[in-house]
C-alpha atoms as a PDB file:
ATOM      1  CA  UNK A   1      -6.099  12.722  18.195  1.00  0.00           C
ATOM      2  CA  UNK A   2      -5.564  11.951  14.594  1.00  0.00           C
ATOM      3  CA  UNK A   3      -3.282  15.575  14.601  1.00  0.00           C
ATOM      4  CA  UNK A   4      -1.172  14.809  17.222  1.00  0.00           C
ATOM      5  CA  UNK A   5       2.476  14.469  15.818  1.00  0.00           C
ATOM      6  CA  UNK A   6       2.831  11.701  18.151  1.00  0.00           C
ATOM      7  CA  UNK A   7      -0.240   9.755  17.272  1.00  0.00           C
ATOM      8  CA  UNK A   8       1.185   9.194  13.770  1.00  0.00           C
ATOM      9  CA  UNK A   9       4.850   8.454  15.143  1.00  0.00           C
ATOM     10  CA  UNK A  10       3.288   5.422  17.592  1.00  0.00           C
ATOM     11  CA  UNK A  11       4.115   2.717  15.736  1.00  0.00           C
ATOM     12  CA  UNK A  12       7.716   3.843  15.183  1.00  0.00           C
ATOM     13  CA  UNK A  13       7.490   4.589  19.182  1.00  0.00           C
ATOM     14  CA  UNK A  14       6.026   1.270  19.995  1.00  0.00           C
ATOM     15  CA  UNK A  15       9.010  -0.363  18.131  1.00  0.00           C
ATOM     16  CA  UNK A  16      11.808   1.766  18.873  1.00  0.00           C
ATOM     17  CA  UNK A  17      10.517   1.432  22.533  1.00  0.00           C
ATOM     18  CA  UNK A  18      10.406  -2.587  22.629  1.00  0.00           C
ATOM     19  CA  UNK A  19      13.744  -2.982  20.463  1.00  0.00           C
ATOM     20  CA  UNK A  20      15.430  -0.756  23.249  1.00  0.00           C
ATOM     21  CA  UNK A  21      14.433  -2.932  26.302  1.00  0.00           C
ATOM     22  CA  UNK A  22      15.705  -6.111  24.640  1.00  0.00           C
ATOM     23  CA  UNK A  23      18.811  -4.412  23.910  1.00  0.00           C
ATOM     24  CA  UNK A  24      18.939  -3.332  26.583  1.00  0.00           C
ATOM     25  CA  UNK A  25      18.525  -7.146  28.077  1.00  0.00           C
ATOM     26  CA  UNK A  26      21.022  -8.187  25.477  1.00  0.00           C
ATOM     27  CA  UNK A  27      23.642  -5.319  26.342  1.00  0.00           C
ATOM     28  CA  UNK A  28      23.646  -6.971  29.792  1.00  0.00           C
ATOM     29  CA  UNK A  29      24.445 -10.195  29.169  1.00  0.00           C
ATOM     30  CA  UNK A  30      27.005  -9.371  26.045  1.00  0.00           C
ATOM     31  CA  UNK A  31      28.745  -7.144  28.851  1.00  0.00           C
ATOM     32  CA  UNK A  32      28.417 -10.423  31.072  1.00  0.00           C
ATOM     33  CA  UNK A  33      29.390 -12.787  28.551  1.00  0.00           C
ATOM     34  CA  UNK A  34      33.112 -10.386  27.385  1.00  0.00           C
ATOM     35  CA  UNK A  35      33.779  -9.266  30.630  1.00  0.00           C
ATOM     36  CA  UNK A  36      34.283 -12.437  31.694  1.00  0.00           C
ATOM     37  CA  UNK A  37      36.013 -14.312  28.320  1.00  0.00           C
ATOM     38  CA  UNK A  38      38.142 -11.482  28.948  1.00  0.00           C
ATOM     39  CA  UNK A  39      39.313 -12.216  32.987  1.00  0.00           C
ATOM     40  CA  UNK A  40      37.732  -8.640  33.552  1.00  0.00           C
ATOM     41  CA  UNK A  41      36.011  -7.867  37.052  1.00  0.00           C
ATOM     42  CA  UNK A  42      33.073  -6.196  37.617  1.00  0.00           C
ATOM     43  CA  UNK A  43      34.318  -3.182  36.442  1.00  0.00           C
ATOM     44  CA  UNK A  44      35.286  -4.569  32.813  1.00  0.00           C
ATOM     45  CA  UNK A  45      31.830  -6.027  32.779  1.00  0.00           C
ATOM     46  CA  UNK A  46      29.672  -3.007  33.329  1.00  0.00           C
ATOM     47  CA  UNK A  47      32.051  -0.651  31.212  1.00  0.00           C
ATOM     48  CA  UNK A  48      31.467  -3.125  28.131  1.00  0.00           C
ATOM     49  CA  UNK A  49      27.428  -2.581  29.378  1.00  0.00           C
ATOM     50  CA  UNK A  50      27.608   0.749  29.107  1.00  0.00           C
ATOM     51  CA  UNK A  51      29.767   1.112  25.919  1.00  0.00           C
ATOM     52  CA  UNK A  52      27.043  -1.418  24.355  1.00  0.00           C
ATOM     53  CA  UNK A  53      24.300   0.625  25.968  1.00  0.00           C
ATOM     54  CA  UNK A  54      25.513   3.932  24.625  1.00  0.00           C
ATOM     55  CA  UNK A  55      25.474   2.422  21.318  1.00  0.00           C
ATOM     56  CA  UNK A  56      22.289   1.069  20.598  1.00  0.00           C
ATOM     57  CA  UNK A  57      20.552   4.424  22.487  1.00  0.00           C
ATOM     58  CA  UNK A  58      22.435   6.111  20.016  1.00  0.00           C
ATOM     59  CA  UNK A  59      21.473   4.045  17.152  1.00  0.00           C
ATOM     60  CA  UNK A  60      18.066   4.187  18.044  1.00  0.00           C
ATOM     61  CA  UNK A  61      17.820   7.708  18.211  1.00  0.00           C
ATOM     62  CA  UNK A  62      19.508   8.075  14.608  1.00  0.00           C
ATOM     63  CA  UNK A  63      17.666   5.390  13.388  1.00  0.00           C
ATOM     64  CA  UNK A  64      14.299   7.118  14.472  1.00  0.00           C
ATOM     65  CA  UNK A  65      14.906  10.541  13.343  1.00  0.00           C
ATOM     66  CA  UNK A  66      15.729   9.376   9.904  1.00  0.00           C
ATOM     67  CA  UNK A  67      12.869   6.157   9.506  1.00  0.00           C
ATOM     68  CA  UNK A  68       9.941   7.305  11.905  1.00  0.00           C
ATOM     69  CA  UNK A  69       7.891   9.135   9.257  1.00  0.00           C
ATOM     70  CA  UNK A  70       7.892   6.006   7.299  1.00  0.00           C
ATOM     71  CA  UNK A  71       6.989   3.393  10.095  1.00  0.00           C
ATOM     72  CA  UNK A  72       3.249   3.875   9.419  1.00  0.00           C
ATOM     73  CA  UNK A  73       2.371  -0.243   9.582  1.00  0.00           C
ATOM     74  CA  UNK A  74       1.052  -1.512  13.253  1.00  0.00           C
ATOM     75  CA  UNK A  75       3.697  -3.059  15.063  1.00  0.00           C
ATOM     76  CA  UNK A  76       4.227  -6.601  14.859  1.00  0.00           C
ATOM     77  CA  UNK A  77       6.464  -9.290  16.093  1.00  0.00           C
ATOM     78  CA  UNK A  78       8.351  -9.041  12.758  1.00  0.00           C
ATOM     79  CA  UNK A  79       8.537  -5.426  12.820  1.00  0.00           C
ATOM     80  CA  UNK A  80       9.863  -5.163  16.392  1.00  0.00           C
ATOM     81  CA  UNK A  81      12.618  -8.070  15.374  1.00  0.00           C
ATOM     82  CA  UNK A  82      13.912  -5.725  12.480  1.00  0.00           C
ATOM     83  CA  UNK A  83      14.437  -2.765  15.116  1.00  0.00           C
ATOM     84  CA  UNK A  84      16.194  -4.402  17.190  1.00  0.00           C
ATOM     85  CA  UNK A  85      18.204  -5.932  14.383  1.00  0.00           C
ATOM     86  CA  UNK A  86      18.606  -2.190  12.802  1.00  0.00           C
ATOM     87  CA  UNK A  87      19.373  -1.007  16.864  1.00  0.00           C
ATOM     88  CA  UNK A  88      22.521  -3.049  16.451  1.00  0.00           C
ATOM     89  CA  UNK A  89      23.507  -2.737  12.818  1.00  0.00           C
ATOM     90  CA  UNK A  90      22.839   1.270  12.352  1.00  0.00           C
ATOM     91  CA  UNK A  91      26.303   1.900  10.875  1.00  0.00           C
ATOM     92  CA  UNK A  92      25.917   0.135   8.153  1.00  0.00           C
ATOM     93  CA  UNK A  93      22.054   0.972   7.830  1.00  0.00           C
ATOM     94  CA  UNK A  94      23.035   4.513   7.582  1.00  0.00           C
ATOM     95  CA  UNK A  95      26.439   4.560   5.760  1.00  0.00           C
ATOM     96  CA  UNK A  96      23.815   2.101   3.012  1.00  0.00           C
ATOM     97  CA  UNK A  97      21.580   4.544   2.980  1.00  0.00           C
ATOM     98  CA  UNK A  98      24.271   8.020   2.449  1.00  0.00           C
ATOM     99  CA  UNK A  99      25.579   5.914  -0.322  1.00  0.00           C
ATOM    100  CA  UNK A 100      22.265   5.908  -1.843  1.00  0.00           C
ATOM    101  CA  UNK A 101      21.818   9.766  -1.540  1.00  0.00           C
ATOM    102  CA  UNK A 102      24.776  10.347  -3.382  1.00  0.00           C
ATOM    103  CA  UNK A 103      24.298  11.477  -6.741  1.00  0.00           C
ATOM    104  CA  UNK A 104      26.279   9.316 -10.034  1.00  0.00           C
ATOM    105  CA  UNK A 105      28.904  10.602 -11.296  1.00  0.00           C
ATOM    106  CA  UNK A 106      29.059  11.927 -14.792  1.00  0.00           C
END
């Protein structure tokens, strides 16, 4: 068990996994909460969902193909709160961490 890929990847899994459904959760009632400060329908509401939706799933796969490897502590309430926190705020995670890669110029 100790070989399996995703044995060693289950903490990262575990939070990726619980930072999802409350974003997903949150996703709902953000697309609640502007479709209606905006007079929208139903139809306003559950395209802001969606948009929202598509976003963090898209975050959250970035997010673990580039951190996973490194998520090696067991999963904690803390832990889960900064996924869900990174879930949201991935362009700037990532655009911090390309501006880190870059080598100084001479």
């Amino acid at each position: 068990m100790q070989d399996d890929p995703l044995w060693k990847l289950r903490h990262a899994l575990a939070g990726v996994a619980l930072a999802l459904l409350a974003s997903l959760l949150t996703a709902a009632l953000a697309g609640r909460w502007l479709g209606d400060a905006f007079g929208g329908d139903y139809g306003l509401r559950l395209g802001i969902y969606l948009a929202l939706l598509a976003y963090v799933v898209v975050g959250a796969v970035l997010l673990f193909t580039r951190v996973a490897q490194h998520e090696t502590r067991a999963l904690s309430v803390g832990r889960a709160l900064r996924w869900f926190v990174s879930l949201w705020l991935w362009p700037a995670l990532l655009l911090a961490g390309r501006r880190d890669q870059t080598p100084p110029r001479a």
